[in-house]
Protein backbone atom coordinates (compact mmCIF):
# COMPACT_ATOMS: atom_id res chain seq x y z
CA UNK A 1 -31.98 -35.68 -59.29
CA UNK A 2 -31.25 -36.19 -62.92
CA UNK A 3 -32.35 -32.82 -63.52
CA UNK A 4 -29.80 -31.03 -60.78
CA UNK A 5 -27.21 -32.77 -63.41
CA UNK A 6 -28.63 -31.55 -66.42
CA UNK A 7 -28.30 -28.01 -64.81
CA UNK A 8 -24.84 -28.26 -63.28
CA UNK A 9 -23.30 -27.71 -66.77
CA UNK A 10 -25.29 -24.58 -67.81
CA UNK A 11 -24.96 -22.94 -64.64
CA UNK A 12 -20.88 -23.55 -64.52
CA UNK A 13 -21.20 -21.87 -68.44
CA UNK A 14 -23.42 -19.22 -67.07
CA UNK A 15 -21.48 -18.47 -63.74
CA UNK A 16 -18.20 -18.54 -65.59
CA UNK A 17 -20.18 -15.67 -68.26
CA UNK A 18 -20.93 -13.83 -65.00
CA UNK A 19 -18.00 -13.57 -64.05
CA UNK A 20 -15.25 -13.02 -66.85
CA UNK A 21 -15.15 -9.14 -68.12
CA UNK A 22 -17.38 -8.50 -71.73
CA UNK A 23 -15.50 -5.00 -73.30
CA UNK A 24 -17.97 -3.24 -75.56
CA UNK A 25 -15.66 -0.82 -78.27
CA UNK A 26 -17.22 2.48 -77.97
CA UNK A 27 -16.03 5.38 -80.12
CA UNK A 28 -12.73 6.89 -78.32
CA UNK A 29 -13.10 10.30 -77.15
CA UNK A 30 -10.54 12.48 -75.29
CA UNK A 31 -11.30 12.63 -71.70
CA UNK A 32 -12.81 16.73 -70.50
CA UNK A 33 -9.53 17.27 -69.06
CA UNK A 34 -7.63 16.57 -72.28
CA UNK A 35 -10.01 17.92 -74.04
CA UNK A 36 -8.43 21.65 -75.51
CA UNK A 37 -10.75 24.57 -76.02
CA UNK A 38 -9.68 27.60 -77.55
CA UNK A 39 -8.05 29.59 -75.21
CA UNK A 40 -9.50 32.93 -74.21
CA UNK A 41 -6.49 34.58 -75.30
CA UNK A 42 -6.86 33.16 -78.77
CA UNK A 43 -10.51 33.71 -79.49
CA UNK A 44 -12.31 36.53 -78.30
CA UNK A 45 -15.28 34.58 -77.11
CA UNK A 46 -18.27 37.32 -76.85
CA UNK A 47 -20.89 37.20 -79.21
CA UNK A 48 -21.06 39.55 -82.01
CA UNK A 49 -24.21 41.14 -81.00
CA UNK A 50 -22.59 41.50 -77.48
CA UNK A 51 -19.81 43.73 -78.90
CA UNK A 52 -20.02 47.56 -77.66
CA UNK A 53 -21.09 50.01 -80.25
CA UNK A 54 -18.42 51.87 -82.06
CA UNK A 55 -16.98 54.24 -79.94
CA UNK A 56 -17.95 52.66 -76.80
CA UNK A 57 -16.81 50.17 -74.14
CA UNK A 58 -18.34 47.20 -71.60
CA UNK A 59 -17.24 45.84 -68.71
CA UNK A 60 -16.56 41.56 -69.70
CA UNK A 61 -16.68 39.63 -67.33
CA UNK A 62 -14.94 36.02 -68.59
CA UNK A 63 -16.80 33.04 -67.44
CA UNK A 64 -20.49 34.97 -66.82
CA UNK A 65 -23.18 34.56 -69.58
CA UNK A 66 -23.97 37.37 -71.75
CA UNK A 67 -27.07 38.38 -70.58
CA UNK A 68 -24.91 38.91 -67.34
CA UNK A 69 -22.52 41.33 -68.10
CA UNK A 70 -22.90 45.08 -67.80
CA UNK A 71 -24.11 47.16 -70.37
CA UNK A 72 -22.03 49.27 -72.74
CA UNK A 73 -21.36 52.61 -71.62
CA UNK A 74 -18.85 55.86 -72.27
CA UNK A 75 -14.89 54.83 -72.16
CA UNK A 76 -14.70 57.87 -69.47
CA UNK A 77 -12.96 56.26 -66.18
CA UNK A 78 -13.89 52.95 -67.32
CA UNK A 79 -10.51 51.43 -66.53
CA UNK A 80 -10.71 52.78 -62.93
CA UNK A 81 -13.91 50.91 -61.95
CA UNK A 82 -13.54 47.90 -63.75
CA UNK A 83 -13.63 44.61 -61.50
CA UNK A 84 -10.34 42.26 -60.78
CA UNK A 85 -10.07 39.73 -63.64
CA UNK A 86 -12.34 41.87 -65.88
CA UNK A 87 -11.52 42.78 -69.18
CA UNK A 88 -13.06 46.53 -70.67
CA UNK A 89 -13.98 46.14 -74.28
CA UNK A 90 -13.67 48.73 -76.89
CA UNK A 91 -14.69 49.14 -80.36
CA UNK A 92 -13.20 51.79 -81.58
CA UNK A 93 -15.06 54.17 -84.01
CA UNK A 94 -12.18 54.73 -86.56
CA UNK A 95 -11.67 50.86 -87.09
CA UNK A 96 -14.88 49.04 -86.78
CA UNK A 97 -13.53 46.00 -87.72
CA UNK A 98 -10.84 45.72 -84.52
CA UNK A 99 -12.19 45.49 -81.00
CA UNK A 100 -9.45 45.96 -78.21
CA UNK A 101 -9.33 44.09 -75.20
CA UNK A 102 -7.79 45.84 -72.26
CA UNK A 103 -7.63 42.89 -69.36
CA UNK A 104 -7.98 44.03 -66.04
CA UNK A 105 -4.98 42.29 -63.36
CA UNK A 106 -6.67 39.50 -61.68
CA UNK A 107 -6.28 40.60 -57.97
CA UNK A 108 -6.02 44.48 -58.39
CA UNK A 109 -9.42 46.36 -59.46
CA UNK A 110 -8.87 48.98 -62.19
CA UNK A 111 -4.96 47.42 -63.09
CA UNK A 112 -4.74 46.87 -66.54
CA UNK A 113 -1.68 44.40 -67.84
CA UNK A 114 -2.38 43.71 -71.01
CA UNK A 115 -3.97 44.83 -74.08
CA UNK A 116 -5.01 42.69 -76.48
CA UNK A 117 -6.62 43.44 -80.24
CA UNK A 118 -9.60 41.02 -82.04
CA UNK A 119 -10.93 40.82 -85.49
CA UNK A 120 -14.48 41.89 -84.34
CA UNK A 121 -16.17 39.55 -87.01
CA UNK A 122 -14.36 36.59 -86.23
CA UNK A 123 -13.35 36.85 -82.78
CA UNK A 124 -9.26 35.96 -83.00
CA UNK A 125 -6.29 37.49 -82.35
CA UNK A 126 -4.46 39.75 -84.03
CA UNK A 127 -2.51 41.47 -81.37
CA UNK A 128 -1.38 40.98 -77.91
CA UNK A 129 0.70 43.54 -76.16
């Protein structure tokens, strides 16, 4: 019996542990949704080596890897084909060091509403129109 008594203490200390909230500081970091990446609009986001050649253009298709997207082709009717929410890349051959971003309308195929122009080495904008 005298050793039920002995006990009684460390198991109110050790119940009273179990129960009472221990906080461990861990380095704050914002939460993914307030998190703020670059915005598309901002930074051209396509690798370098993903860029159409001079004088040609590619199909972009935001959100899909690079090893996804279609392969560079001719400028000819390119606008016309390309997808909803598609952007057609250019690099043009005078200017090698601009790329120009024509963004295809998000729910109309082949609409273009906006054309934007990159510095090609470091992706950002240096013109939206």
């Amino acid at each position: 019996m005298r050793s039920a008594r002995s006990l009684a203490p460390a198991l109110a200390v050790f119940a009273a542990a179990a129960c009472s909230s221990v906080h461990l500081h861990q380095p704050s970091e914002p939460a993914p949704e307030t998190r703020r990446a670059p915005s598309t609009a901002a930074t051209l986001g396509i690798p370098p080596g993903h860029l159409p050649p001079p004088g040609q253009c590619r199909v972009w298709m935001p959100g899909q890897p690079p090893g996804h997207q279609p392969r560079a082709r001719s400028c000819d009717g390119i606008d016309r084909t390309a997808p909803a929410g598609s952007w057609v890349v250019y690099r043009p051959s005078k200017d090698k060091k601009v790329v120009q971003v024509r963004v295809i309308d998000e729910r109309r195929p082949g609409v273009v509403v906006h054309l934007r122009v990159y510095d090609a080495e470091r992706g950002t904008l240096l013109r939206d129109g």
